[in-house]
N, C-alpha and C. Protein backbone atom coordinates (compact mmCIF):
# COMPACT_ATOMS: atom_id res chain seq x y z
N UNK A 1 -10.72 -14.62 -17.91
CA UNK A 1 -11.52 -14.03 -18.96
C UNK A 1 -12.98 -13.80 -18.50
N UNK A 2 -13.37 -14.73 -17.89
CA UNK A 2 -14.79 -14.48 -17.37
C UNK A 2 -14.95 -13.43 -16.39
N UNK A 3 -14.46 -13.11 -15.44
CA UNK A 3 -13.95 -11.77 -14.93
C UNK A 3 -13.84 -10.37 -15.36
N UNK A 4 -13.31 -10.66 -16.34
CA UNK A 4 -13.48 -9.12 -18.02
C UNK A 4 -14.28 -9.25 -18.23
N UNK A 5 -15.04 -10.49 -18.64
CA UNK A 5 -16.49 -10.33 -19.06
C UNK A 5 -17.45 -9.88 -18.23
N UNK A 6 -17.65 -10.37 -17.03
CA UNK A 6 -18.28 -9.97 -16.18
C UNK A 6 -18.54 -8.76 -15.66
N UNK A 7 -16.86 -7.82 -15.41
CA UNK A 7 -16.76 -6.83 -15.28
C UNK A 7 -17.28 -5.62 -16.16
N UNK A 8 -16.93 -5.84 -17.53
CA UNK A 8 -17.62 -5.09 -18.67
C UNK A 8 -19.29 -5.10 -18.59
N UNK A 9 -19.60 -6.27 -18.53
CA UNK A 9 -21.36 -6.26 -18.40
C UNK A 9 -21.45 -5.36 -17.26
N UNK A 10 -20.67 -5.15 -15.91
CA UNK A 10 -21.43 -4.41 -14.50
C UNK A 10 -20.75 -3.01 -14.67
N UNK A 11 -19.89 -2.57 -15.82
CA UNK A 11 -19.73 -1.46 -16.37
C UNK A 11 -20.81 -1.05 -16.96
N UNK A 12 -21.46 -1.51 -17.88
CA UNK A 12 -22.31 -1.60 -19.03
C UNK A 12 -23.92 -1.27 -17.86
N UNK A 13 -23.91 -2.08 -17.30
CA UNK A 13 -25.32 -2.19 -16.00
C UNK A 13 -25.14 -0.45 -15.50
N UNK A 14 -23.65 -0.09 -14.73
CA UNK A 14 -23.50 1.14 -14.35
C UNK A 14 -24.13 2.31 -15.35
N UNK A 15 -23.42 2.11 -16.29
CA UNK A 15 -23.56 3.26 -17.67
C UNK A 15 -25.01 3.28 -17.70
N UNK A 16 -25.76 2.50 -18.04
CA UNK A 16 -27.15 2.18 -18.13
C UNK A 16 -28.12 2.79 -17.10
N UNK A 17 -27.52 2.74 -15.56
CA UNK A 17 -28.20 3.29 -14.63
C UNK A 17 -27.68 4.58 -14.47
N UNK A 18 -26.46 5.26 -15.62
CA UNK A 18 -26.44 6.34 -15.33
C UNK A 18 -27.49 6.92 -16.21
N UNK A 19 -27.25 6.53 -17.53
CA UNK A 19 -28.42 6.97 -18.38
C UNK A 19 -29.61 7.10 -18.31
N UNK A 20 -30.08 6.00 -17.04
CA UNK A 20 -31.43 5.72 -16.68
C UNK A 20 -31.93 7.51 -15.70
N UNK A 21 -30.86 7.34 -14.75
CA UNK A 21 -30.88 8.44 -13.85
C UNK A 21 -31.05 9.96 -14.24
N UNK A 22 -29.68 10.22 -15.39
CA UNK A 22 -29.96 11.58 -15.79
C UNK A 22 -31.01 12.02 -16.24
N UNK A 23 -32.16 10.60 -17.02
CA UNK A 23 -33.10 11.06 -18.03
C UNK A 23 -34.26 11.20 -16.55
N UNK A 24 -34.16 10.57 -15.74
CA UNK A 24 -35.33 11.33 -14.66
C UNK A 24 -35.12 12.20 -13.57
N UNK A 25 -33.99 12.87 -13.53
CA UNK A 25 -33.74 14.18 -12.56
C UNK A 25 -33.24 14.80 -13.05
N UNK A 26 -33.37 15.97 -12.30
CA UNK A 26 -33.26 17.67 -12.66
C UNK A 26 -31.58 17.50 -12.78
N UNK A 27 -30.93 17.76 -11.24
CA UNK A 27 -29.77 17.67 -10.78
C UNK A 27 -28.98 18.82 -11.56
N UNK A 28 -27.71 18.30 -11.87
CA UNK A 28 -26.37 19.28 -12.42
C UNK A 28 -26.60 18.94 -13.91
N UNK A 29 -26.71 20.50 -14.61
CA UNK A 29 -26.66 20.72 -15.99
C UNK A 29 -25.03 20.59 -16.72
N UNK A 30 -24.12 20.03 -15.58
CA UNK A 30 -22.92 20.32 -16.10
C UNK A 30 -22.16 19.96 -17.49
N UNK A 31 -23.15 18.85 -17.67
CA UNK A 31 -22.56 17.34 -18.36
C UNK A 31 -21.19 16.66 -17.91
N UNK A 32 -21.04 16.93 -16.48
CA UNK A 32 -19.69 15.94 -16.44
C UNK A 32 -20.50 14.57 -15.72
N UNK A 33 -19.69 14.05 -15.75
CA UNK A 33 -20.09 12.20 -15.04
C UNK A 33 -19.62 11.67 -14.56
N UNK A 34 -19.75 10.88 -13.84
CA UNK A 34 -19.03 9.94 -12.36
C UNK A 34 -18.00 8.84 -14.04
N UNK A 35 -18.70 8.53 -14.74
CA UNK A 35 -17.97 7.63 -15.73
C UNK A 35 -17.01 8.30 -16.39
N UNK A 36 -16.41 9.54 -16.11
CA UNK A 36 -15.52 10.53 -17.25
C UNK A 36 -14.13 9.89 -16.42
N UNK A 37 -12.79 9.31 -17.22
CA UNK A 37 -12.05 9.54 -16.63
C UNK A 37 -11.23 8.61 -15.77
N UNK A 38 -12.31 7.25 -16.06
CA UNK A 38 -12.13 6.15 -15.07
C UNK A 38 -11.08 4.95 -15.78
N UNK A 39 -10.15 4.50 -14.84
CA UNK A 39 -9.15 3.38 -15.56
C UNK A 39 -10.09 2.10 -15.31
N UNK A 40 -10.67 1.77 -15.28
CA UNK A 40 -11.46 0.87 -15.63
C UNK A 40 -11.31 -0.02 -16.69
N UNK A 41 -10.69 -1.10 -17.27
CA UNK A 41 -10.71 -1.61 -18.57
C UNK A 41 -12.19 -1.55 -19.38
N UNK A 42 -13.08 -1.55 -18.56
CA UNK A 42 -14.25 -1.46 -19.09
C UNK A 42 -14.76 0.02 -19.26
N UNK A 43 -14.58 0.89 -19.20
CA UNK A 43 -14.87 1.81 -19.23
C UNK A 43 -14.83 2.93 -20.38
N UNK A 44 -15.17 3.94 -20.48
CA UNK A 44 -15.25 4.84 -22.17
C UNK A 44 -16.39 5.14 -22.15
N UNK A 45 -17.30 5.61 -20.96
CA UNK A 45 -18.43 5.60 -20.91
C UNK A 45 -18.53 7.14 -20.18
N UNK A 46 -19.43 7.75 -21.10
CA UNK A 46 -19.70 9.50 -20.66
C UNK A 46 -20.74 9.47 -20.43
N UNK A 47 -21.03 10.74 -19.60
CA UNK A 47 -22.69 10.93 -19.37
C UNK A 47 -23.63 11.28 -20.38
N UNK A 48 -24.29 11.12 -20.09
CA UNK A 48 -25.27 11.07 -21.30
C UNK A 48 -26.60 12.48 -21.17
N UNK A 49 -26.59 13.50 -21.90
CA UNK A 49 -27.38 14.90 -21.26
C UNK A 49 -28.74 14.42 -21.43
N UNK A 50 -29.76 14.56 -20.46
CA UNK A 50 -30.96 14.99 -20.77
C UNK A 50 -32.22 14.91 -21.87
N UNK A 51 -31.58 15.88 -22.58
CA UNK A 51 -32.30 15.94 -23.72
C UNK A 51 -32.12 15.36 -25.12
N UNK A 52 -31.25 14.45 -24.79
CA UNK A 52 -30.76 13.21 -25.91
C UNK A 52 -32.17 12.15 -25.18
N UNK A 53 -32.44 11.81 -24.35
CA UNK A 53 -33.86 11.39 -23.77
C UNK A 53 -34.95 11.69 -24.37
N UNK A 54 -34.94 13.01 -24.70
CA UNK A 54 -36.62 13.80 -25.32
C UNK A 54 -36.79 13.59 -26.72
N UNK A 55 -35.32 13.10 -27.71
CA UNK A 55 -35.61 12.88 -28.54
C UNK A 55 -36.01 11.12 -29.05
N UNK A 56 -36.40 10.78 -28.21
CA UNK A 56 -36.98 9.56 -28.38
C UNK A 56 -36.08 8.22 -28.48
N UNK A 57 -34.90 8.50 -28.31
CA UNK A 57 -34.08 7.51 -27.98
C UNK A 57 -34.01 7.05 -26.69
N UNK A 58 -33.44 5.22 -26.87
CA UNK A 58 -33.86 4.54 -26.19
C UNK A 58 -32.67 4.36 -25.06
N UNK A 59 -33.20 4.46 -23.74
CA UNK A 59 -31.65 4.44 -22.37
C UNK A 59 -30.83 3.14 -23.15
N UNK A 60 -31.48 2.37 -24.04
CA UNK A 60 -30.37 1.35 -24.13
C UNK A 60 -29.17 1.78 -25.29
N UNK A 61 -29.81 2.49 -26.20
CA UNK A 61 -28.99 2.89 -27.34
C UNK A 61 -28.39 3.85 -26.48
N UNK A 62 -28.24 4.87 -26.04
CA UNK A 62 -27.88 6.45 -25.21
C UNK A 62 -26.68 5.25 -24.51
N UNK A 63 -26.95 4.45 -23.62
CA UNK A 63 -25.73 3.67 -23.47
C UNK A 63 -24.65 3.05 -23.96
N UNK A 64 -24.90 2.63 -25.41
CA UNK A 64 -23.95 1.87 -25.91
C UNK A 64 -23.57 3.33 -27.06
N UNK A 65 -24.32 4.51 -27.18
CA UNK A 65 -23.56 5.70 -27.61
C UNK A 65 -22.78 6.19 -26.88
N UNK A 66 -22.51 5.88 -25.56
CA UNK A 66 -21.51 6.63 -24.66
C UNK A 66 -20.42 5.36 -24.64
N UNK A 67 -20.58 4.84 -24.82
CA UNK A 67 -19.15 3.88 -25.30
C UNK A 67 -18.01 3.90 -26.34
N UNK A 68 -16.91 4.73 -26.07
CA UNK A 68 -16.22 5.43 -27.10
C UNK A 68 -14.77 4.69 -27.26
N UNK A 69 -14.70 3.45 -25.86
CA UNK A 69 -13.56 2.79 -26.27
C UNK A 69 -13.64 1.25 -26.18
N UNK A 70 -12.82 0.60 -27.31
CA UNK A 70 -13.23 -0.92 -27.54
C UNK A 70 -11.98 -1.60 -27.34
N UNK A 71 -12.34 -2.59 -26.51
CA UNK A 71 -11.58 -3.20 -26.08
C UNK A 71 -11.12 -4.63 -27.14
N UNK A 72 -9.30 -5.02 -26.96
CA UNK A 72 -8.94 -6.22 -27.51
C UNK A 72 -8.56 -7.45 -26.83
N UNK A 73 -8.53 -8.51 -27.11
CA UNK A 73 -7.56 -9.62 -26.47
C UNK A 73 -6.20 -9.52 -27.02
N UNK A 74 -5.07 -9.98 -25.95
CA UNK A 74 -3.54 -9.88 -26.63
C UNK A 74 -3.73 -9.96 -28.00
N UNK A 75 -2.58 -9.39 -28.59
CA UNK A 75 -2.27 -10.03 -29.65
C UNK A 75 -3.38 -10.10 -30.63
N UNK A 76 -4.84 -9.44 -31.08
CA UNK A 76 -5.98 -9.86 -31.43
C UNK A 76 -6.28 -8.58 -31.87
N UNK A 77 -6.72 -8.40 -33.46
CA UNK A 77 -7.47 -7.36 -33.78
C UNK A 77 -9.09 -7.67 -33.94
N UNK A 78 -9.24 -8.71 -33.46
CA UNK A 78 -11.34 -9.43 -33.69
C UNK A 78 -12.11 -7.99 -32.59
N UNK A 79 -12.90 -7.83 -33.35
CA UNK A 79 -13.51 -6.89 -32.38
C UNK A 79 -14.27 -8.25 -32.07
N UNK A 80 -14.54 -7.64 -30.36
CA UNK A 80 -15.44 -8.42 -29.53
C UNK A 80 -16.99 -8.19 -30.02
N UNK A 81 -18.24 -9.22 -29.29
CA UNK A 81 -19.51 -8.81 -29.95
C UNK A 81 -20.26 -7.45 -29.16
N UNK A 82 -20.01 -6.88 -27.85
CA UNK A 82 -20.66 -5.85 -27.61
C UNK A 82 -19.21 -4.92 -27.94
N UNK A 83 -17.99 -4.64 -28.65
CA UNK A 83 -17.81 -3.56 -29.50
C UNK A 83 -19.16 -3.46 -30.27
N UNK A 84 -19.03 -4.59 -31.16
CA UNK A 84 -20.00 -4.31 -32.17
C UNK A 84 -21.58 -3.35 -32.18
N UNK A 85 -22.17 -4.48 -30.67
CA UNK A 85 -23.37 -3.48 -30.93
C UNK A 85 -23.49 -2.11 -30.76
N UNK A 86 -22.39 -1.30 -29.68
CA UNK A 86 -21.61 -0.18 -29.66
C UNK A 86 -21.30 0.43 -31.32
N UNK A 87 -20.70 -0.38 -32.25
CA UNK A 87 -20.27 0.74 -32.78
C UNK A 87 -21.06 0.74 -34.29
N UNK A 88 -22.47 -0.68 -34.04
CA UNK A 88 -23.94 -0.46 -34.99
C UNK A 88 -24.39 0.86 -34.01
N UNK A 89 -24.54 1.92 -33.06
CA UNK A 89 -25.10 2.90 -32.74
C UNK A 89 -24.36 3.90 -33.32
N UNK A 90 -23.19 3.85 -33.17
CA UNK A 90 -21.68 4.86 -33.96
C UNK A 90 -22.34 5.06 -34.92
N UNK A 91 -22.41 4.19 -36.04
CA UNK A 91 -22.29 4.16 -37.24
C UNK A 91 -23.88 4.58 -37.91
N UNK A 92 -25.17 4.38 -37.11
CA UNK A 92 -26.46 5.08 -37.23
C UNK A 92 -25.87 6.36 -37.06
N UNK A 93 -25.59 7.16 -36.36
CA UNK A 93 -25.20 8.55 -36.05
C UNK A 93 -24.13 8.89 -37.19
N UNK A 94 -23.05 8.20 -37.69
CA UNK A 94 -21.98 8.76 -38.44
C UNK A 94 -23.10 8.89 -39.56
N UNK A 95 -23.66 8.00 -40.42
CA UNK A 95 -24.42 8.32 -41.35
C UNK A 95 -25.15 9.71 -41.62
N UNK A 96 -26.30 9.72 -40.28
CA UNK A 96 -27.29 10.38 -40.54
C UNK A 96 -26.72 11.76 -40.26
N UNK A 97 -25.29 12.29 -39.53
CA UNK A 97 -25.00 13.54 -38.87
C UNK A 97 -23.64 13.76 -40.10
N UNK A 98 -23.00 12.64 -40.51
CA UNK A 98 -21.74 12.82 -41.68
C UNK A 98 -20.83 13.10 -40.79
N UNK A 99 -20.49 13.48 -39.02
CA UNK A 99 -19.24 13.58 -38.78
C UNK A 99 -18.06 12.94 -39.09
N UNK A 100 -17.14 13.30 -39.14
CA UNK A 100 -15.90 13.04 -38.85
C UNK A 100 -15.36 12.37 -37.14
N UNK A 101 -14.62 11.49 -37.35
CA UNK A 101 -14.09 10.59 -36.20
C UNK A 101 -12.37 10.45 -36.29
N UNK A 102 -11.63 10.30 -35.25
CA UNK A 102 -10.77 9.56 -35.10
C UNK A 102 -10.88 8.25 -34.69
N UNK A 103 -10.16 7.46 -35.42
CA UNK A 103 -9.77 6.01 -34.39
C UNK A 103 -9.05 5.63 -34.39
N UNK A 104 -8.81 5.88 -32.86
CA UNK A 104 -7.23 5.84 -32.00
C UNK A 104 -6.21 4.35 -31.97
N UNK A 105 -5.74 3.55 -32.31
CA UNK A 105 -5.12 2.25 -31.91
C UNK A 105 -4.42 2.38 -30.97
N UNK A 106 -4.49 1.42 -30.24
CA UNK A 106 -3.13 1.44 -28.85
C UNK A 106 -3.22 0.04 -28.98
N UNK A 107 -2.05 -0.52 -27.83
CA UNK A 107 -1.85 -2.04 -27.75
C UNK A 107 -1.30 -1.54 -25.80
N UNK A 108 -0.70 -3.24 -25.76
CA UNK A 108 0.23 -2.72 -24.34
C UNK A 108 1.20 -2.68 -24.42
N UNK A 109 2.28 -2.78 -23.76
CA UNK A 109 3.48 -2.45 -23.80
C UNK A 109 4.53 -3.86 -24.28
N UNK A 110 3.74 -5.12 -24.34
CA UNK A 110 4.42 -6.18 -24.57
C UNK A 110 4.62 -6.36 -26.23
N UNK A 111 5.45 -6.70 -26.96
CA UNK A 111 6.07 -6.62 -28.10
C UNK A 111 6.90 -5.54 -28.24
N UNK A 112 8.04 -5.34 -29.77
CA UNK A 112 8.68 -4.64 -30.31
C UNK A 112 7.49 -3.07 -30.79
N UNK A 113 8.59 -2.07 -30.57
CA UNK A 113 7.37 -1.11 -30.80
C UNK A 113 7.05 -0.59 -32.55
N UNK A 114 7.76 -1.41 -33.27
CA UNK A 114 7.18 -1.63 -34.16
C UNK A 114 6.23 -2.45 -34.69
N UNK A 115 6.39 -3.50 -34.03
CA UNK A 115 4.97 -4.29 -34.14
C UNK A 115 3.79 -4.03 -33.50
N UNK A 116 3.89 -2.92 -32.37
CA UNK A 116 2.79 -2.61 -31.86
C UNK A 116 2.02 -1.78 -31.96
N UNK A 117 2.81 -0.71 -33.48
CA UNK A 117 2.64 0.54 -33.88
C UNK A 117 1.65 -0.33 -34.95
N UNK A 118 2.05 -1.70 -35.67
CA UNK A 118 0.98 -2.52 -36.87
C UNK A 118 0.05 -2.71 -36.01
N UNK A 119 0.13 -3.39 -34.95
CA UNK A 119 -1.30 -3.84 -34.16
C UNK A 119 -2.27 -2.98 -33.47
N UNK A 120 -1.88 -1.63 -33.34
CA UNK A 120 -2.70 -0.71 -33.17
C UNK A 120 -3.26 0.06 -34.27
N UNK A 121 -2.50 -0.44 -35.50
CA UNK A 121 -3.45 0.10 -37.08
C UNK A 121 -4.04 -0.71 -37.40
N UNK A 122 -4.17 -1.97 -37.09
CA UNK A 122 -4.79 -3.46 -37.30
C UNK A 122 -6.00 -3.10 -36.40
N UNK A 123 -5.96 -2.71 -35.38
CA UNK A 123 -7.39 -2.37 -34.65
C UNK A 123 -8.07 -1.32 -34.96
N UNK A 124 -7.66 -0.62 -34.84
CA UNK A 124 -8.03 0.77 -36.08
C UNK A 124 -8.64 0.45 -37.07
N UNK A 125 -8.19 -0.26 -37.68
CA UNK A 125 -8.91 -1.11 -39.04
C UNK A 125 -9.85 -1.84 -38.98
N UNK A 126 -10.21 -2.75 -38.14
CA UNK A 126 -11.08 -3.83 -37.81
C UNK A 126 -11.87 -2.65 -37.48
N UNK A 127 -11.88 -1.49 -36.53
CA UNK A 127 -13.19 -0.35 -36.62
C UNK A 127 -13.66 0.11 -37.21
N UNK A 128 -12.58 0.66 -38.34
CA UNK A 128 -13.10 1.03 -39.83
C UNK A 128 -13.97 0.45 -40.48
N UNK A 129 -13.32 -0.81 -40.51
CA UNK A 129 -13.79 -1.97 -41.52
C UNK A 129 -15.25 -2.52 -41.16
N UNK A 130 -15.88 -2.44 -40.15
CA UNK A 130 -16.70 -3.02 -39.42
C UNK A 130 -18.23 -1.37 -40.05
N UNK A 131 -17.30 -0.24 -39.63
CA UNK A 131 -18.05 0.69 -39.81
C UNK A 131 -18.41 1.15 -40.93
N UNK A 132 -17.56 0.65 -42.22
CA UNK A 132 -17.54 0.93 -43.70
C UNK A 132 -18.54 -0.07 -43.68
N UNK A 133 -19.13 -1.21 -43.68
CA UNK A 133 -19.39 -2.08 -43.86
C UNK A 133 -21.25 -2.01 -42.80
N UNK A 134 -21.34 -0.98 -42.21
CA UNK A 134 -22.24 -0.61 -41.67
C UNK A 134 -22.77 0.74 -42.66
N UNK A 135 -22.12 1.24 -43.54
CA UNK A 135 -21.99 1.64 -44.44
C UNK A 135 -22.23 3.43 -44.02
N UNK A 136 -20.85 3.33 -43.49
CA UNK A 136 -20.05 4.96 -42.50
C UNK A 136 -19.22 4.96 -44.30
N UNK A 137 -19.36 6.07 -44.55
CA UNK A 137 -18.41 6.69 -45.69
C UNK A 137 -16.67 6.69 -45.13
N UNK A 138 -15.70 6.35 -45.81
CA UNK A 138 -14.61 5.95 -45.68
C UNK A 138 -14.10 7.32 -45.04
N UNK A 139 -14.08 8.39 -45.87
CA UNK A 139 -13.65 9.65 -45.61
C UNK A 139 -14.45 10.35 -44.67
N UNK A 140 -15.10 9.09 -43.58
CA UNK A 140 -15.41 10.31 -42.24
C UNK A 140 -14.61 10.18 -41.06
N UNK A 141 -13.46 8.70 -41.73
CA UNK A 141 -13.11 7.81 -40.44
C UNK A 141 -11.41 8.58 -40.86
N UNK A 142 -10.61 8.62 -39.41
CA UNK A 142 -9.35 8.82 -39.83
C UNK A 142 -8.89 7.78 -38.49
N UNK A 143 -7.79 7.11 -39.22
CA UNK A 143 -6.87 6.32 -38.39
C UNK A 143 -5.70 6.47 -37.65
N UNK A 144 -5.06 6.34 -36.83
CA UNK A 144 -3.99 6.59 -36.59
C UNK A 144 -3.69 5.88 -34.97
N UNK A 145 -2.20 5.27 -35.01
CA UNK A 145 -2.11 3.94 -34.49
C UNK A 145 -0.93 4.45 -33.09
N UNK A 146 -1.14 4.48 -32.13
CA UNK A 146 0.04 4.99 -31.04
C UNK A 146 0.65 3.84 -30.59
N UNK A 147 0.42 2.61 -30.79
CA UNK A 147 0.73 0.98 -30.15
C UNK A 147 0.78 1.49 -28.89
N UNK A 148 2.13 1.52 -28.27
CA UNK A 148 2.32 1.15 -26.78
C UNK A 148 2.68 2.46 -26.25
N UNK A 149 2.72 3.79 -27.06
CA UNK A 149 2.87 5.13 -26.49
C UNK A 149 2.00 5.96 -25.52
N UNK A 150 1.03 5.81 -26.01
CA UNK A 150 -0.40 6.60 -24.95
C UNK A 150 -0.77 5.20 -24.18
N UNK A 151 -0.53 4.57 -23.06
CA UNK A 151 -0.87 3.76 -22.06
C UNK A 151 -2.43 4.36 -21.24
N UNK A 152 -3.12 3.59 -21.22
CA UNK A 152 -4.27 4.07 -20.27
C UNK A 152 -4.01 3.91 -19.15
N UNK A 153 -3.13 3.11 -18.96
CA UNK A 153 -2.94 2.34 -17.34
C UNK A 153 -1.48 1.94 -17.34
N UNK A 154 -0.48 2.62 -16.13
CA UNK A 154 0.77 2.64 -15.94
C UNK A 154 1.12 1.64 -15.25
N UNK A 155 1.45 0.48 -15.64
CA UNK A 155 1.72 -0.96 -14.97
C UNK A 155 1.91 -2.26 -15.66
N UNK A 156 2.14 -3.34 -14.80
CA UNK A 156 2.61 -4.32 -15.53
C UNK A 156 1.96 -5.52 -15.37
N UNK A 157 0.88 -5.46 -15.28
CA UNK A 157 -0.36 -6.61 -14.86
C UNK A 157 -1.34 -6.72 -15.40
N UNK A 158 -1.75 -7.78 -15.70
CA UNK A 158 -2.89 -8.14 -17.03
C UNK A 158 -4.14 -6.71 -17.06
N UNK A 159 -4.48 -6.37 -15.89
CA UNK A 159 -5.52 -5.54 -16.07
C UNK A 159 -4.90 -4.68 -16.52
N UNK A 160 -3.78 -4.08 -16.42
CA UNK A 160 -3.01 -2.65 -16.98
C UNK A 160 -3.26 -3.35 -18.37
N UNK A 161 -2.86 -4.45 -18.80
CA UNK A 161 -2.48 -4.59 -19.98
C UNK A 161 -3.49 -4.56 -20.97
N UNK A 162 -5.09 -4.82 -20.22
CA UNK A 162 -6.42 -5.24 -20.77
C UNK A 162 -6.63 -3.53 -21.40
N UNK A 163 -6.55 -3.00 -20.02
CA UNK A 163 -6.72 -1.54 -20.44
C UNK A 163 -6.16 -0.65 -21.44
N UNK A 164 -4.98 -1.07 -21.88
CA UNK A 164 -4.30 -0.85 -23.02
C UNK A 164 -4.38 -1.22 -24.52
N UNK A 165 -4.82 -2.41 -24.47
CA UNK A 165 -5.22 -2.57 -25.15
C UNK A 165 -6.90 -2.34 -26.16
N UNK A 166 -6.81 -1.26 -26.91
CA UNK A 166 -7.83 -0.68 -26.99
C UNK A 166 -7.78 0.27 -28.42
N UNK A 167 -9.05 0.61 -28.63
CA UNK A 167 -9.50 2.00 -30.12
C UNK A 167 -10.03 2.45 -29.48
N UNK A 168 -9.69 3.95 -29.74
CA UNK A 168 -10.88 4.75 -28.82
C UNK A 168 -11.32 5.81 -30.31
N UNK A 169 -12.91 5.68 -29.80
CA UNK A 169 -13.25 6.63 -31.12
C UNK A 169 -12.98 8.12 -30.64
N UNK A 170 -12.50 8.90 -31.34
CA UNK A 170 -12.82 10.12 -30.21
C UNK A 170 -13.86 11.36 -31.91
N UNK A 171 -13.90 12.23 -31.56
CA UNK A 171 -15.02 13.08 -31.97
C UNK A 171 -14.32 14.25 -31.95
């Protein structure tokens, strides 16, 4: 466990020095990012453009806004505490902009896939619930639970399994 932890914080350090970077060079207007794409259990982290910088936000918030997927322990719908401060930045933005969100549930592949279809609406929920309660209007959030169907990671080893286990907000 300390290992996940660890790893997530030098995810988190990465994301941070990407954010740090884009906001002081010119470089590629593309918006793609070395973080798009990565199996990483820690990872859900996009680049961050430019001019999200000029509006006076802070590289630390711009970081934990590019964090779009939250990770679980087996068996566990508790969101962890940096979901949280991740998805207190979500939920400033859902307010003040009113979008609309998905949030995705998955699990791993261990259990019946009916129980994993509940535990990926159980995490789903704990996002909701966390974000209603940050006080995101109910009807901006939509749920919907894949358990063990959409895999992030094709394998049979705790890190496959870490990686799977997960909400991803998507937009």
């Amino acid at each position: 466990m300390e290992v996940i932890k660890f790893g997530k914080f030098a995810a988190l350090v990465v994301a941070f020095g990407l954010v740090v970077g884009c906001s002081s060079k010119g470089g590629d207007a593309s918006g793609t990012g070395a973080g798009t794409g990565a199996t990483d259990p820690n990872a859900g982290y996009t680049s961050t453009s430019p001019s999200s910088m000029d509006d006076g936000v802070s590289s630390e918030e711009a970081a934990l806004r590019a964090i779009t997927t939250f990770y679980f322990e087996f068996d566990s719908a508790d969101l962890k505490q940096e979901a949280m401060q991740a998805l207190d930045v979500h939920a400033k933005d859902l307010k003040s902009e009113g979008n609309r969100v998905v949030l995705e549930g998955h699990t791993d592949e261990r259990g019946t896939r009916e129980y994993n279809m509940a535990l990926g609406e159980r995490r789903a929920g704990a996002v909701q619930r966390y974000l209603v309660l940050q006080g995101v209007s109910p009807a901006q959030l939509e749920l919907v639970s894949y358990g063990e169907e959409k895999p992030d990671a094709l394998g049979s080893s705790e890190e496959d399994w870490a990686q799977n286990r997960r909400v991803e907000l998507r937009k």
